[in-house]
PDB file of N, CA and C in Angstrom:
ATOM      1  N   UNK A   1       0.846  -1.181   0.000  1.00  0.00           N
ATOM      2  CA  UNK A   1       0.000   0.000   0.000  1.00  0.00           C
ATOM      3  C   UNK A   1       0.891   1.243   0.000  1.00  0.00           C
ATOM      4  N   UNK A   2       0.717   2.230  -0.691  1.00  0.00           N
ATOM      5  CA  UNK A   2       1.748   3.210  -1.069  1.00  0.00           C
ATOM      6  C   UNK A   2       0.756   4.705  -0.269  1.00  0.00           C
ATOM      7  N   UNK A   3       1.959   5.214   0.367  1.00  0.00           N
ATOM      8  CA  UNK A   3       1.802   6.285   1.336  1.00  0.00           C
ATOM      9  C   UNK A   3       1.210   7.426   0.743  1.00  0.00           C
ATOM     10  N   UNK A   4       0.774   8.069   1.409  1.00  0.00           N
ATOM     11  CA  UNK A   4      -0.035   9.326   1.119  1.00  0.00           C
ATOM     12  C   UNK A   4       0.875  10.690   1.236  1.00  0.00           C
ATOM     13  N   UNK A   5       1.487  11.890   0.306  1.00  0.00           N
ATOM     14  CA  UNK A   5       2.210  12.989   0.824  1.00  0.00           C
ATOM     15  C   UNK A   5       1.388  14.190   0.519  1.00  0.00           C
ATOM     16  N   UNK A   6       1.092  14.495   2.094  1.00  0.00           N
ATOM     17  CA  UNK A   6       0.062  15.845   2.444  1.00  0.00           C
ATOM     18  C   UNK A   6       1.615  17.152   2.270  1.00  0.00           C
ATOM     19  N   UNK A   7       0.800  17.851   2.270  1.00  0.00           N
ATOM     20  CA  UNK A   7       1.473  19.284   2.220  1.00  0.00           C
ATOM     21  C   UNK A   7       0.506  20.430   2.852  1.00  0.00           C
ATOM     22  N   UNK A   8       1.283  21.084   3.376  1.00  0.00           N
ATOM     23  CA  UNK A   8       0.279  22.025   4.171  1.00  0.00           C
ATOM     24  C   UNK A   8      -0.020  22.890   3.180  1.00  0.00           C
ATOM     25  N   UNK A   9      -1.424  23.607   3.133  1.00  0.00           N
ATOM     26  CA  UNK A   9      -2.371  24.343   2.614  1.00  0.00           C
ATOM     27  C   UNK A   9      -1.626  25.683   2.670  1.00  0.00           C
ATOM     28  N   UNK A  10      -1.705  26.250   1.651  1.00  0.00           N
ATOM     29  CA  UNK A  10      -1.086  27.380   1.417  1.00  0.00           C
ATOM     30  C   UNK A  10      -2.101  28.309   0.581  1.00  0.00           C
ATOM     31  N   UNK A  11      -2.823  29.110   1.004  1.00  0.00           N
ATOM     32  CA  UNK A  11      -3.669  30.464   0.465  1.00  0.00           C
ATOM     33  C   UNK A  11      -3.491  31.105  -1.016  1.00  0.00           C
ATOM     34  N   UNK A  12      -2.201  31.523  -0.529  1.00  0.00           N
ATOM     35  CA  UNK A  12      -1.615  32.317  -1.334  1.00  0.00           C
ATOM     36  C   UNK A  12      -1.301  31.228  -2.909  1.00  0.00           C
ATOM     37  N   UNK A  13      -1.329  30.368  -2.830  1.00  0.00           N
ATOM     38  CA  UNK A  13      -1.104  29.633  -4.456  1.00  0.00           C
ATOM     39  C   UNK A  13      -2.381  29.734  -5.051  1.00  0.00           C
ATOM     40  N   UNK A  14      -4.151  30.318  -4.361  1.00  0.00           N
ATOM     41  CA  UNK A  14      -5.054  30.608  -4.904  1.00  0.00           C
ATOM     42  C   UNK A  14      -5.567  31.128  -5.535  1.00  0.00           C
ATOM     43  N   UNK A  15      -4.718  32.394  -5.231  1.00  0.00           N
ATOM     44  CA  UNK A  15      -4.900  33.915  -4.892  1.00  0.00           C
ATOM     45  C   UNK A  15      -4.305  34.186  -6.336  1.00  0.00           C
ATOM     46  N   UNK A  16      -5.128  34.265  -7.932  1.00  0.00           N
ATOM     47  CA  UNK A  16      -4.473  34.488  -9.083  1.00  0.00           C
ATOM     48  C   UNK A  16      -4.736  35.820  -8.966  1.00  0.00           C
ATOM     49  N   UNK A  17      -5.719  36.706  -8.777  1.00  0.00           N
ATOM     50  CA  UNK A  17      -5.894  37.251  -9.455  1.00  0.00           C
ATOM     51  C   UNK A  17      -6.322  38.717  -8.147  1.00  0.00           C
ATOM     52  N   UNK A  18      -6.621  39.987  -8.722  1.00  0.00           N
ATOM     53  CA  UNK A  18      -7.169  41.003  -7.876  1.00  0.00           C
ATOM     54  C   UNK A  18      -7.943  40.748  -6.943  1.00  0.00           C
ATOM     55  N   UNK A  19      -9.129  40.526  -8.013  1.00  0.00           N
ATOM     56  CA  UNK A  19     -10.367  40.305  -7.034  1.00  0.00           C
ATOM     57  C   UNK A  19     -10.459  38.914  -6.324  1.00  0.00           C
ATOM     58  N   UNK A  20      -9.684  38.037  -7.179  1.00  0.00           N
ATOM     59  CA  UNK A  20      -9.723  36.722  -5.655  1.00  0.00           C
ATOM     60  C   UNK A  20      -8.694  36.998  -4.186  1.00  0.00           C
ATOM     61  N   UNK A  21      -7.499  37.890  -4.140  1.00  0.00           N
ATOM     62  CA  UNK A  21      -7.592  38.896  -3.447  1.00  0.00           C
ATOM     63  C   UNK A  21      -8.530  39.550  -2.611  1.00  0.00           C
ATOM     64  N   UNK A  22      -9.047  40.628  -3.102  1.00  0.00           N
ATOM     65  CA  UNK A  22      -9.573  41.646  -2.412  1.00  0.00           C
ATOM     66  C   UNK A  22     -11.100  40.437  -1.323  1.00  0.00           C
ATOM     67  N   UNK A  23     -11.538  39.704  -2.534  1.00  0.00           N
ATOM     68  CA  UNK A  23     -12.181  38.497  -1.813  1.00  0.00           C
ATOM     69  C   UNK A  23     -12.091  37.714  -0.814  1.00  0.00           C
ATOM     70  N   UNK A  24     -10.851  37.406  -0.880  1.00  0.00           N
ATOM     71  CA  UNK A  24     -10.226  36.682   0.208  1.00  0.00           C
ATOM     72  C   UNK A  24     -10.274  37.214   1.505  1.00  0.00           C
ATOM     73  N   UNK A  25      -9.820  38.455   0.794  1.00  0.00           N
ATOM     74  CA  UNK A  25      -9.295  39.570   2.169  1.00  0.00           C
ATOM     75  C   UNK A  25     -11.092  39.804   2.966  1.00  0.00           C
ATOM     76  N   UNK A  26     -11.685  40.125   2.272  1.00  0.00           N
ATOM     77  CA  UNK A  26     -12.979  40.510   2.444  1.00  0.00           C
ATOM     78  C   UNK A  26     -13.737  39.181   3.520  1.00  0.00           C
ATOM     79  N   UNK A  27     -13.296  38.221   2.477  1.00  0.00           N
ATOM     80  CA  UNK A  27     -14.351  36.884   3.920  1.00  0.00           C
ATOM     81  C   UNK A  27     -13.213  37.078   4.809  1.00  0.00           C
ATOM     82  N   UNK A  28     -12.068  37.341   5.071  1.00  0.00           N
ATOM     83  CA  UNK A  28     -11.010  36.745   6.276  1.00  0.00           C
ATOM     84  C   UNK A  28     -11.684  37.675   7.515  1.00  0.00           C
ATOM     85  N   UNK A  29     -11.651  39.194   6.834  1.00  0.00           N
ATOM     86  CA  UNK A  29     -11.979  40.282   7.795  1.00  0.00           C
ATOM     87  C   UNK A  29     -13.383  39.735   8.256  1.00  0.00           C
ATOM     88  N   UNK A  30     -14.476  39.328   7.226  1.00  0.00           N
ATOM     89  CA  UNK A  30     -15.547  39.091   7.685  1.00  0.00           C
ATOM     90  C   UNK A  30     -16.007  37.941   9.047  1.00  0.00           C
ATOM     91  N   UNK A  31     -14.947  37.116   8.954  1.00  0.00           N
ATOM     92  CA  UNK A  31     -14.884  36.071  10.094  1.00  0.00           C
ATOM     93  C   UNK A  31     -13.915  36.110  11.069  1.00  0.00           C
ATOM     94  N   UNK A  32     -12.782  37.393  11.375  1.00  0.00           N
ATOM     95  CA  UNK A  32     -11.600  37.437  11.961  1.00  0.00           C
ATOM     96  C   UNK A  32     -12.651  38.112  13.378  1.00  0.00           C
ATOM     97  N   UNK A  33     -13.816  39.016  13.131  1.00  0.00           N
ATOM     98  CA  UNK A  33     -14.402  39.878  14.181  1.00  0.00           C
ATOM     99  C   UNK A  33     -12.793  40.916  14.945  1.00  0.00           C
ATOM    100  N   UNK A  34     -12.495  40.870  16.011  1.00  0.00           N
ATOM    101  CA  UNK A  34     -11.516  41.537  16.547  1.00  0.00           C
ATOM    102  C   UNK A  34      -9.953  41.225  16.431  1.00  0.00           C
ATOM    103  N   UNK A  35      -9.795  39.718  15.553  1.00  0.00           N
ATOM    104  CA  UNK A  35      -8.594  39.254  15.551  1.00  0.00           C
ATOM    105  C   UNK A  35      -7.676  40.060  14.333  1.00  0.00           C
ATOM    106  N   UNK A  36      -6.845  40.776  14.644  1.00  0.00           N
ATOM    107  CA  UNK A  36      -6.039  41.678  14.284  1.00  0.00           C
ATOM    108  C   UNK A  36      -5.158  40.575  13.591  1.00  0.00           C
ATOM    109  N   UNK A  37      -4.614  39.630  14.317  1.00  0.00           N
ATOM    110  CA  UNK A  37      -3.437  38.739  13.619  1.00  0.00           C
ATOM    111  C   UNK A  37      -3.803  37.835  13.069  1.00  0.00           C
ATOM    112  N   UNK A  38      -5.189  37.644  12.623  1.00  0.00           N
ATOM    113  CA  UNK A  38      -6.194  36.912  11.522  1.00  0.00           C
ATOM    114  C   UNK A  38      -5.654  37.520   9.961  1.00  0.00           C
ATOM    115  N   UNK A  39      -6.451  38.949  10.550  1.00  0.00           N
ATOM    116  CA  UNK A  39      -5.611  39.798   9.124  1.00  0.00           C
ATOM    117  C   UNK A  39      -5.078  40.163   8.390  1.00  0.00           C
ATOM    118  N   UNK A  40      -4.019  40.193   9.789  1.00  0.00           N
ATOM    119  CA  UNK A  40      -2.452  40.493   9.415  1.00  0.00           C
ATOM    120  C   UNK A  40      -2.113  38.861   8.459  1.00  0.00           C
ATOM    121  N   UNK A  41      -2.790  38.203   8.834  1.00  0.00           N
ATOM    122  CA  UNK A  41      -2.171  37.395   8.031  1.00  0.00           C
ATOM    123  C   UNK A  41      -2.499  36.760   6.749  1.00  0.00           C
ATOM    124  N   UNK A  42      -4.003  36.767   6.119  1.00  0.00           N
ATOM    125  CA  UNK A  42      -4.377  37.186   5.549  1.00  0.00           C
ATOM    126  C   UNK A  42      -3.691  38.288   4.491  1.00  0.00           C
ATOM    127  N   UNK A  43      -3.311  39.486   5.098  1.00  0.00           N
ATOM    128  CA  UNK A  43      -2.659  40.123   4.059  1.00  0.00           C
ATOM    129  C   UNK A  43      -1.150  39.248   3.935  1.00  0.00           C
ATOM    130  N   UNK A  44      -0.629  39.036   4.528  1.00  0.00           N
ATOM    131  CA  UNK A  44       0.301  37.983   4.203  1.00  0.00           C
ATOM    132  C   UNK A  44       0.151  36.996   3.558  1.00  0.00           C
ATOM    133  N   UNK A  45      -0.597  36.426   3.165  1.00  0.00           N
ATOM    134  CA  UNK A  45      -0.800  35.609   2.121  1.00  0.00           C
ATOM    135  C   UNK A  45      -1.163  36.470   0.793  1.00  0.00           C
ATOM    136  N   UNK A  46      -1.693  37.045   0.863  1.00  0.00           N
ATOM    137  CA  UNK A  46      -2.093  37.815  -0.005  1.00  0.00           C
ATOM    138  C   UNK A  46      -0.103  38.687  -0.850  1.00  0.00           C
ATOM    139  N   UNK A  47       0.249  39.021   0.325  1.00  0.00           N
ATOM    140  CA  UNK A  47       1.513  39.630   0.598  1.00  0.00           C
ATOM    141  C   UNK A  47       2.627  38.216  -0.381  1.00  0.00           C
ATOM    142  N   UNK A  48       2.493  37.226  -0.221  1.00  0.00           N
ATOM    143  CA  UNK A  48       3.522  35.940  -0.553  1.00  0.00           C
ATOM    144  C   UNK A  48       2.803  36.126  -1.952  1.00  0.00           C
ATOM    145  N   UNK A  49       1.537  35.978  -2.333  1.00  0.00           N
ATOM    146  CA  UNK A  49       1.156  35.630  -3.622  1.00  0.00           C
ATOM    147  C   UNK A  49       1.441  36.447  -4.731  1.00  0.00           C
ATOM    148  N   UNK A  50       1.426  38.222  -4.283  1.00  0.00           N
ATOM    149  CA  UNK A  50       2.040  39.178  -4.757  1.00  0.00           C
ATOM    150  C   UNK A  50       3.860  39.044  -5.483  1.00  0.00           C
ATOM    151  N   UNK A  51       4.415  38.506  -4.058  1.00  0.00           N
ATOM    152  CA  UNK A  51       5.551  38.816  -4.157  1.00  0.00           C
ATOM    153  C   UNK A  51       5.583  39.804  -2.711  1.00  0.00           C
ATOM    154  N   UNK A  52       6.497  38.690  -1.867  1.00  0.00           N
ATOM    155  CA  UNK A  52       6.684  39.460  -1.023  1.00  0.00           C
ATOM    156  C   UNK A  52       8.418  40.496  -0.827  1.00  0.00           C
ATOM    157  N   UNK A  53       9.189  40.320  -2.052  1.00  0.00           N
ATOM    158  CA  UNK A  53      10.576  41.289  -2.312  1.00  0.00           C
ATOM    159  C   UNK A  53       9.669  42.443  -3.217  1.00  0.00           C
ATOM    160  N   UNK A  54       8.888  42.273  -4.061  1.00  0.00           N
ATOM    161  CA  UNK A  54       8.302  43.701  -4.594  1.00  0.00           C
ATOM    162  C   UNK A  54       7.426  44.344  -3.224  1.00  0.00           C
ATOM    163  N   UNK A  55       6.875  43.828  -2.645  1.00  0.00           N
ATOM    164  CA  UNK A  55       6.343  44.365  -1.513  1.00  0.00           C
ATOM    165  C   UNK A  55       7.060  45.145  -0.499  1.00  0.00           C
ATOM    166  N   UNK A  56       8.540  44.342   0.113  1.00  0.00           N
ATOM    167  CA  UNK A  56       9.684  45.156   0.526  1.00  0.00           C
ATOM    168  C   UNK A  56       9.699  46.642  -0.304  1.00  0.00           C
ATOM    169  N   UNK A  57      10.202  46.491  -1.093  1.00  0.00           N
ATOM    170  CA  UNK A  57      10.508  47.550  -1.979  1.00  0.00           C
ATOM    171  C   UNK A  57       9.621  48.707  -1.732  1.00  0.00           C
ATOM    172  N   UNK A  58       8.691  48.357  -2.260  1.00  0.00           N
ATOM    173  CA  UNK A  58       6.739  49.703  -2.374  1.00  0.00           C
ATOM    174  C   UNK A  58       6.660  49.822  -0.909  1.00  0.00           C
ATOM    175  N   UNK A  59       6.789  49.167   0.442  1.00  0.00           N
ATOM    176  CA  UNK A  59       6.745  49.652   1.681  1.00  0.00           C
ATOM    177  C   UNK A  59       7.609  50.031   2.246  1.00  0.00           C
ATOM    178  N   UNK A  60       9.123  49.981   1.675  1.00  0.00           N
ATOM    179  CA  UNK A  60      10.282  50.057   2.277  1.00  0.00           C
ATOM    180  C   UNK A  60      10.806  49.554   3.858  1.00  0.00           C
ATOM    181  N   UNK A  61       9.741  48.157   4.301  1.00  0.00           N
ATOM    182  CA  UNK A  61      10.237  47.462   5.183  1.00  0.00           C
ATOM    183  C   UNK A  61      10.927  46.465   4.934  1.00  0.00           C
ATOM    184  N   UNK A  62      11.639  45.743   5.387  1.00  0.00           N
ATOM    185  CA  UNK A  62      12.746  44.468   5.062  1.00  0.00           C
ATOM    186  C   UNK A  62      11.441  43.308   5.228  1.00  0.00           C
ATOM    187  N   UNK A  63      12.120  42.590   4.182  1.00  0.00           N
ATOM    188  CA  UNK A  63      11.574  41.785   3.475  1.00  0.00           C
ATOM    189  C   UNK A  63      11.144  40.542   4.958  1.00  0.00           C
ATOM    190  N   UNK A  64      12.193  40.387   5.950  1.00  0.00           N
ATOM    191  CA  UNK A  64      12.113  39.620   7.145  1.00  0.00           C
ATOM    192  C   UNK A  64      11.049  40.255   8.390  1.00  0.00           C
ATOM    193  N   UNK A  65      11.094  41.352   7.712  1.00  0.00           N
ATOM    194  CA  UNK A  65       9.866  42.315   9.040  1.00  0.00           C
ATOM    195  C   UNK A  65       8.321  42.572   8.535  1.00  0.00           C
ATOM    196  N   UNK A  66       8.221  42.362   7.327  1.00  0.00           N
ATOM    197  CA  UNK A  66       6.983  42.085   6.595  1.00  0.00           C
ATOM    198  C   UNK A  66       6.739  40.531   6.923  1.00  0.00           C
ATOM    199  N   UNK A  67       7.482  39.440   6.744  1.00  0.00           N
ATOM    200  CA  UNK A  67       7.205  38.050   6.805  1.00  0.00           C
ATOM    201  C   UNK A  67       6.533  38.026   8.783  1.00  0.00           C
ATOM    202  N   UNK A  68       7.042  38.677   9.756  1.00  0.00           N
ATOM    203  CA  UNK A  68       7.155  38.647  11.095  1.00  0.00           C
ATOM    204  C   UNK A  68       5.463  39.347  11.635  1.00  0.00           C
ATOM    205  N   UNK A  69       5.540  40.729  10.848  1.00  0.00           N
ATOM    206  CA  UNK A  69       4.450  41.157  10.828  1.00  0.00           C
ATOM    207  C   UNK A  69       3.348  40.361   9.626  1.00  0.00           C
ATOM    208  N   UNK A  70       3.189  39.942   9.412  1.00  0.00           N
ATOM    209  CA  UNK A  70       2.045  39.312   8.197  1.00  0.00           C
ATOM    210  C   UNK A  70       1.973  37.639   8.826  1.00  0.00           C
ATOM    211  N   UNK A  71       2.792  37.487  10.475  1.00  0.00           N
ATOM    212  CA  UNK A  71       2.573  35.784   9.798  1.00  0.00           C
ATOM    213  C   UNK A  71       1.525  35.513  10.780  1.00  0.00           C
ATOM    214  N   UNK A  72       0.598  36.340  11.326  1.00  0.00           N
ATOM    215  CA  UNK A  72      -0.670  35.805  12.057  1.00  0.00           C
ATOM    216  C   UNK A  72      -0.082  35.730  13.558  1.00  0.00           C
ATOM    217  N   UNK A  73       0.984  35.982  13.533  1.00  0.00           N
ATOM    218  CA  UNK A  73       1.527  35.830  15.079  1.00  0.00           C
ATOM    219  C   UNK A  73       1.803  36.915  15.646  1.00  0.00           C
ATOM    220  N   UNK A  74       2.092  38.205  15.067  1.00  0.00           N
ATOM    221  CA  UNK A  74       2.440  38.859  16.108  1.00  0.00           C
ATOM    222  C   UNK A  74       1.483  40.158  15.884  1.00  0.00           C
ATOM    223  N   UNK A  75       1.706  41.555  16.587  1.00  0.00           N
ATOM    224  CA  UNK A  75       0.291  41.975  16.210  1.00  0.00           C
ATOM    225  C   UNK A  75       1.214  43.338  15.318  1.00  0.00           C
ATOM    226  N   UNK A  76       0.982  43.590  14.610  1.00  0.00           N
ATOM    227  CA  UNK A  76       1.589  44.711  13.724  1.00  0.00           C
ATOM    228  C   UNK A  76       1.023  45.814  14.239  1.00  0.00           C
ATOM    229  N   UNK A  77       1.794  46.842  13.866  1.00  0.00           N
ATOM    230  CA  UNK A  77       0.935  48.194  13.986  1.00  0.00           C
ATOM    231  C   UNK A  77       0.339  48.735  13.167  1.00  0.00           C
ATOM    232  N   UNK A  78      -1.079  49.379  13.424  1.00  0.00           N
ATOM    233  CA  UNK A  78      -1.791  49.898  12.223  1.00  0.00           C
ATOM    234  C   UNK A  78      -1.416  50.284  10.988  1.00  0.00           C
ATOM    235  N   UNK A  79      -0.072  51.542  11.614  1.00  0.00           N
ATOM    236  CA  UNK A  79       0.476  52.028  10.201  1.00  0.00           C
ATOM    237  C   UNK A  79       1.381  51.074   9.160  1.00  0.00           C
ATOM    238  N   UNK A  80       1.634  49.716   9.499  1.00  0.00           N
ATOM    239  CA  UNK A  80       2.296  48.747   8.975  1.00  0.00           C
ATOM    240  C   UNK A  80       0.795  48.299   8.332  1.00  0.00           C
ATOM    241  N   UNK A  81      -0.249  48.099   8.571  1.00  0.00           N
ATOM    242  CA  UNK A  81      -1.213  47.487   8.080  1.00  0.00           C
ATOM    243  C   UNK A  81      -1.617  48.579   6.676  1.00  0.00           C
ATOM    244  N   UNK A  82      -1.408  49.730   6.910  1.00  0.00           N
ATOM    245  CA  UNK A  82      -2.221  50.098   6.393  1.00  0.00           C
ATOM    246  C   UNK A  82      -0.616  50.930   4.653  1.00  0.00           C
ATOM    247  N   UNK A  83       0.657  50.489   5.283  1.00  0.00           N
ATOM    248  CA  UNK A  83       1.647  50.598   4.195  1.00  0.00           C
ATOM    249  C   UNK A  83       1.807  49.229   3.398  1.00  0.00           C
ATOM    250  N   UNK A  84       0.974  47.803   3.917  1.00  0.00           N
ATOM    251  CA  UNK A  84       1.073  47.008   3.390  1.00  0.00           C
ATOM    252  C   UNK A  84      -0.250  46.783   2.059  1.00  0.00           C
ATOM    253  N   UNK A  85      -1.100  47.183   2.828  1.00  0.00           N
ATOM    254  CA  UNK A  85      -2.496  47.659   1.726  1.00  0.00           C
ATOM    255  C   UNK A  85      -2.703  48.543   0.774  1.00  0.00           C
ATOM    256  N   UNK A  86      -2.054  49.448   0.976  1.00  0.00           N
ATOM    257  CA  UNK A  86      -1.389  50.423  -0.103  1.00  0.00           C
ATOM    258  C   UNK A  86      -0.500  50.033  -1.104  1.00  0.00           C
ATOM    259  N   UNK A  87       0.304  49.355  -0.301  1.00  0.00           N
ATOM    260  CA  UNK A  87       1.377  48.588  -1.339  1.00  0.00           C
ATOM    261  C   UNK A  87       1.210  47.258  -2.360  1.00  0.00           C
ATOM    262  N   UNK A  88      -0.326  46.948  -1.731  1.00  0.00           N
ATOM    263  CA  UNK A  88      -0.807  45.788  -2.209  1.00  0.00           C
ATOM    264  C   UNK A  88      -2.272  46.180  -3.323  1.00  0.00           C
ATOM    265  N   UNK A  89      -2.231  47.422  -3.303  1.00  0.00           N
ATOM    266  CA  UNK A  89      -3.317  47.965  -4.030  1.00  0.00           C
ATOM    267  C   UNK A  89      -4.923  47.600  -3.662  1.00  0.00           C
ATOM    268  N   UNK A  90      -4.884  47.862  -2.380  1.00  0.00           N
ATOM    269  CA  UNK A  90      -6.108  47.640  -1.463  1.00  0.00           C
ATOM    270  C   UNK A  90      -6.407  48.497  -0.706  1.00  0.00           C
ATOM    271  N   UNK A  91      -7.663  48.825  -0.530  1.00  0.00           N
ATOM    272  CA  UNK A  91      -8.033  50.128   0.325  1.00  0.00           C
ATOM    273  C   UNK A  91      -9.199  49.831   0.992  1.00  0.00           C
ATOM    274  N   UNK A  92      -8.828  50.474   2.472  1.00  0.00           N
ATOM    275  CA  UNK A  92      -9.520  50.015   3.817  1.00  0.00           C
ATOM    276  C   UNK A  92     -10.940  50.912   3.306  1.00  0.00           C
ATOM    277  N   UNK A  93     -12.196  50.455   3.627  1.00  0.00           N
ATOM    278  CA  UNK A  93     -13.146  51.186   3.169  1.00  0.00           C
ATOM    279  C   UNK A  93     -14.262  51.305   4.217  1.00  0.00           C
ATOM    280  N   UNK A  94     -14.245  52.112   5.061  1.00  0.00           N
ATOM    281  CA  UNK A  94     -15.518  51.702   6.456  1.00  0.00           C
ATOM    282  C   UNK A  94     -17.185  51.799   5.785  1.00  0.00           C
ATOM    283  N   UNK A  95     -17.565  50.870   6.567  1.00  0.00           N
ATOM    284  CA  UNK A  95     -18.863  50.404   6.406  1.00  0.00           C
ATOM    285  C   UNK A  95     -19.560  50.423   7.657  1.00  0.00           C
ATOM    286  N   UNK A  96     -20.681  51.311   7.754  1.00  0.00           N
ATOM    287  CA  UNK A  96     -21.624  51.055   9.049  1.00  0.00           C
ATOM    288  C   UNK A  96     -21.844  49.599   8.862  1.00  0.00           C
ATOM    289  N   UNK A  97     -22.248  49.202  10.362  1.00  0.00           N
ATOM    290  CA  UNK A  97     -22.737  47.940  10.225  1.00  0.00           C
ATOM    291  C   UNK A  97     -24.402  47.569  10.744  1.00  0.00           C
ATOM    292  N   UNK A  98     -24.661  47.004  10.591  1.00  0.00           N
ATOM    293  CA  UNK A  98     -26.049  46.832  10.419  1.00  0.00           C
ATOM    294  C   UNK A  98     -26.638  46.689  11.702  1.00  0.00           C
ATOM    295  N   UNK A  99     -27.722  47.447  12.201  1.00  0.00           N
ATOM    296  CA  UNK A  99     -28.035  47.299  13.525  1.00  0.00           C
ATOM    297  C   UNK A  99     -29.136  46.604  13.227  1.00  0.00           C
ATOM    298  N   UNK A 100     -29.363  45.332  14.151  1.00  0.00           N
ATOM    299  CA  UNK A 100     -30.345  44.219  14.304  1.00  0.00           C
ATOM    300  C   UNK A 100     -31.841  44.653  15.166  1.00  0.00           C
TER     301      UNK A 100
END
């Protein structure tokens, strides 16, 4: 009987195109509620599928401090969130939310 080789799930090999992007990003936020390092990572995938050395570049953070901040673990700071979305051609857009 011949073995089975899993590989862990990786996002970002999904992610062809803009809007499966901005999509992605859109359900992650939609189910993250307050989790900040949901997001953050999220755009990190988003961030790997891009290219995360052109991303260095357009944010001018090192390529190892984008991977640290984006990997769901630690909590970035806003203005890192919001030079990575810029750089990723995404824009934060507030939405009232619906009172029940």
């Amino acid at each position: 009987m011949g073995s089975i080789k899993l590989r862990k799930w990786d996002s970002a090999e999904y992610l062809k195109t803009e809007e499966d992007m901005v999509l992605y990003l859109q359900a992650c936020m939609d189910e993250a509620g307050d989790d900040a390092a949901f997001i953050a990572a999220a755009l990190g995938d988003i961030a790997r599928a891009k290219g995360m050395s052109q991303l260095a570049k357009e944010t001018g953070l090192g390529r190892e401090s984008l991977y640290k901040a984006l990997s769901g673990e630690s909590n970035p700071s806003f203005g890192t969130i919001l030079k990575v979305m810029h750089a990723l051609g995404i824009k934060l857009q507030p939405q009232a939310i619906a009172q029940a």
